[in-house]
C-alpha atoms as a PDB file:
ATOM      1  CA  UNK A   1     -11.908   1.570 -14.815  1.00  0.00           C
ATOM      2  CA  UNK A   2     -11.596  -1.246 -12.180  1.00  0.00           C
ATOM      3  CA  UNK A   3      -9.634   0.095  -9.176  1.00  0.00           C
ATOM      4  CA  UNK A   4      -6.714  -2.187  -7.507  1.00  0.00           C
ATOM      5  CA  UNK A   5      -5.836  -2.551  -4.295  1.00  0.00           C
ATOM      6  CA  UNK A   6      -2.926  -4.050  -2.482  1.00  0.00           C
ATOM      7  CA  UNK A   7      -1.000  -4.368   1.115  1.00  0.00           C
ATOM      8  CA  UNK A   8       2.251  -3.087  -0.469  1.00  0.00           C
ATOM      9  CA  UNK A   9       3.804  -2.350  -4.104  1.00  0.00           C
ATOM     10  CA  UNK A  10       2.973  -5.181  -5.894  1.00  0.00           C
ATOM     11  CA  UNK A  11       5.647  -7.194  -8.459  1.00  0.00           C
ATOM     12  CA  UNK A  12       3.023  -7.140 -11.649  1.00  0.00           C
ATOM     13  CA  UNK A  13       0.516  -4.610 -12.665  1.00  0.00           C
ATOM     14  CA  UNK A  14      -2.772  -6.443 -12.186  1.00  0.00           C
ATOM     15  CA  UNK A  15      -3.785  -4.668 -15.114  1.00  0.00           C
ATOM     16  CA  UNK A  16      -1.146  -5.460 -17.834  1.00  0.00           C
ATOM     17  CA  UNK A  17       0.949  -8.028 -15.675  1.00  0.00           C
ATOM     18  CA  UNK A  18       4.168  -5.892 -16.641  1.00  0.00           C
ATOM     19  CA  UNK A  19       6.739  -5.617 -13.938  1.00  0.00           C
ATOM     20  CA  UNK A  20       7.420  -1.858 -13.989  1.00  0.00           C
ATOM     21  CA  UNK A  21       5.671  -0.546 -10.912  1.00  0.00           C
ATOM     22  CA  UNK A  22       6.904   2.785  -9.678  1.00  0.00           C
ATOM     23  CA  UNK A  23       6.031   4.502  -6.202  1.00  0.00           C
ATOM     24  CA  UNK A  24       4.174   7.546  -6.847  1.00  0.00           C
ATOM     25  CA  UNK A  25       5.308  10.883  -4.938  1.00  0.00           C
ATOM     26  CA  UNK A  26       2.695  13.403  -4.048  1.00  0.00           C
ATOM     27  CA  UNK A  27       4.161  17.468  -3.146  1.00  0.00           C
ATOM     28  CA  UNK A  28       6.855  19.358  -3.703  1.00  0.00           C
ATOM     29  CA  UNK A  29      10.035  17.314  -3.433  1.00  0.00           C
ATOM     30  CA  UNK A  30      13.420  18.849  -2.551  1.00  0.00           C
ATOM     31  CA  UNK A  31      15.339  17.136  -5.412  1.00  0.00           C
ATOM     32  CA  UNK A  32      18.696  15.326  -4.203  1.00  0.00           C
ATOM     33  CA  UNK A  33      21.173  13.062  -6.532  1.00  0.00           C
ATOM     34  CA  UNK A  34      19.695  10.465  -5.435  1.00  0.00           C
ATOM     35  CA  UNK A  35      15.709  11.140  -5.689  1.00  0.00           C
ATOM     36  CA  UNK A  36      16.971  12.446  -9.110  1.00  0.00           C
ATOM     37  CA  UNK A  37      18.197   8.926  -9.847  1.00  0.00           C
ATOM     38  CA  UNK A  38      15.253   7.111  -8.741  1.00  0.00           C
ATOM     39  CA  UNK A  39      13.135   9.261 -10.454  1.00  0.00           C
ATOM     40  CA  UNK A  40      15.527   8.720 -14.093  1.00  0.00           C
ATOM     41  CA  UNK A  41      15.099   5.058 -13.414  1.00  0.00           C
ATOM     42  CA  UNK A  42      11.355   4.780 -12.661  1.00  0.00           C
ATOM     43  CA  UNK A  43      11.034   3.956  -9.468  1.00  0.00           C
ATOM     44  CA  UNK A  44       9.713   7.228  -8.217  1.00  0.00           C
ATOM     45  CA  UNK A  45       7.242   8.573 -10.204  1.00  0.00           C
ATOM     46  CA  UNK A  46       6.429  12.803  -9.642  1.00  0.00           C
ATOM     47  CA  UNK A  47       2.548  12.751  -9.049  1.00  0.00           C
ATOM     48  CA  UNK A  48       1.997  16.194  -8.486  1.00  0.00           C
ATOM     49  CA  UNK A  49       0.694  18.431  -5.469  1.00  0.00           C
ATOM     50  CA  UNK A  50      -3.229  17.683  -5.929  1.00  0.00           C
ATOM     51  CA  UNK A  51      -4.421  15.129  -3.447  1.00  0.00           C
ATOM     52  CA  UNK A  52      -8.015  14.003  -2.331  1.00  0.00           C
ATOM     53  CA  UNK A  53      -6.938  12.044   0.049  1.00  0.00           C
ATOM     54  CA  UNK A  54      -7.856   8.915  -1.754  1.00  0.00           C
ATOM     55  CA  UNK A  55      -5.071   8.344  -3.815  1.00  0.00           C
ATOM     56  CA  UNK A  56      -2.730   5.586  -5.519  1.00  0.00           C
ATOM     57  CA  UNK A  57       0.476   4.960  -4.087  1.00  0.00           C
ATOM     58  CA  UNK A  58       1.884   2.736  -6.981  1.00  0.00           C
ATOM     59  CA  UNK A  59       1.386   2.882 -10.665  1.00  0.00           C
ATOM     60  CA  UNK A  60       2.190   1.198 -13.335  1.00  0.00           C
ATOM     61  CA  UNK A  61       4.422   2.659 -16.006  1.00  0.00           C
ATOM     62  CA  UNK A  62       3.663   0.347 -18.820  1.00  0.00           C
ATOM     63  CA  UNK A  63      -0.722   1.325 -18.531  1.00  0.00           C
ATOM     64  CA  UNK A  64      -0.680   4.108 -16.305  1.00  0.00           C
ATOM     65  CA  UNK A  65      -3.027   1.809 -13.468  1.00  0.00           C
ATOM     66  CA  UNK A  66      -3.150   3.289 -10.453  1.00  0.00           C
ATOM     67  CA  UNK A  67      -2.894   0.810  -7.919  1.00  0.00           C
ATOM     68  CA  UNK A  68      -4.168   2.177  -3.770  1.00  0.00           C
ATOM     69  CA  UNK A  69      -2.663   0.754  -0.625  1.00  0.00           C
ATOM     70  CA  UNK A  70      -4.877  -1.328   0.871  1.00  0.00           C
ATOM     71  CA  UNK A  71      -5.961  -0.366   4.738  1.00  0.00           C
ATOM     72  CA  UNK A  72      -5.367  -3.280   7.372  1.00  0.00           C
ATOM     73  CA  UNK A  73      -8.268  -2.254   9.537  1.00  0.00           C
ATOM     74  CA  UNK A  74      -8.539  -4.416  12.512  1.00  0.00           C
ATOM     75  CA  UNK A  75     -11.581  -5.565  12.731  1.00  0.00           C
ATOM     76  CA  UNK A  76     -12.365  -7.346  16.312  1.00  0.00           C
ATOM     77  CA  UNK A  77     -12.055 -11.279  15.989  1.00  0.00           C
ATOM     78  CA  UNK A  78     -13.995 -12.228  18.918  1.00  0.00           C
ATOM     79  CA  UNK A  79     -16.072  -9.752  21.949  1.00  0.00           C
ATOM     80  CA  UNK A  80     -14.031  -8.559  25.062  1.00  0.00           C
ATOM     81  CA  UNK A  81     -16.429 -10.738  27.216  1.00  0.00           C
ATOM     82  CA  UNK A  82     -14.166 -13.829  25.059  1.00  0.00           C
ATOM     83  CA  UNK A  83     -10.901 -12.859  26.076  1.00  0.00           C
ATOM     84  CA  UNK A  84      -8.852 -14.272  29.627  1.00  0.00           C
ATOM     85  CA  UNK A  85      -8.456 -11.584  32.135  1.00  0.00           C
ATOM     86  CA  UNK A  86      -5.258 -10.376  32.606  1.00  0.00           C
ATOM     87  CA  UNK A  87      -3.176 -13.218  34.179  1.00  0.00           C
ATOM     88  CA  UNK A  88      -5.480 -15.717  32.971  1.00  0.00           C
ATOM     89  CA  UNK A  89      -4.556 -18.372  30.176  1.00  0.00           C
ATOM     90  CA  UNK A  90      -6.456 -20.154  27.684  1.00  0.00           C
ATOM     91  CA  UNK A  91      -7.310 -23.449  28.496  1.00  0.00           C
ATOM     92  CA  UNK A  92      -6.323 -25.658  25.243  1.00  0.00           C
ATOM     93  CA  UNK A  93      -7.401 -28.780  26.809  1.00  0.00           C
ATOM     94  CA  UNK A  94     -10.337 -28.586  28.259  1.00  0.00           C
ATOM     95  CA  UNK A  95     -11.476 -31.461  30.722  1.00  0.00           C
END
């Protein structure tokens, strides 16, 4: 099975393209009115205590994909000897 990836929930399942994605909720919860209610309507769905650690935060309740967060891990765009000093300014125009 391919695995997805996004920055945050997604609209469509890249799977299926249906637009029923629900959060998925890992532990124990305490239930409240409320995360009873979200839970009725689909938007939270129970996932259970087990966790590995690499998980999916989102899944689809059409197909069942899982869909992970994506990591935003900085990566360096340029080397420290590239960057101004502190006070110093970028010169936009040079001569």
């Amino acid at each position: 099975m391919r695995r997805y990836e996004a920055f945050r929930k997604p609209v469509r399942c890249p799977h299926c393209q249906a637009e029923q994605i629900g959060t998925l909720l890992y532990g124990m919860p305490v239930f409240s009115p409320d995360l009873e209610a979200r839970v009725k309507s689909g938007e939270i769905i129970l996932a259970g205590c087990s966790m590995t650690g690499d998980d999916p935060a989102w899944q689809c309740k059409i197909c069942g994909t899982g869909i992970y967060r994506k990591s935003r891990k900085t990566e360096p765009a340029t080397h420290r000897n590239d960057l101004p000093e502190c006070g110093e300014r970028y010169n936009l125009n040079p001569g």
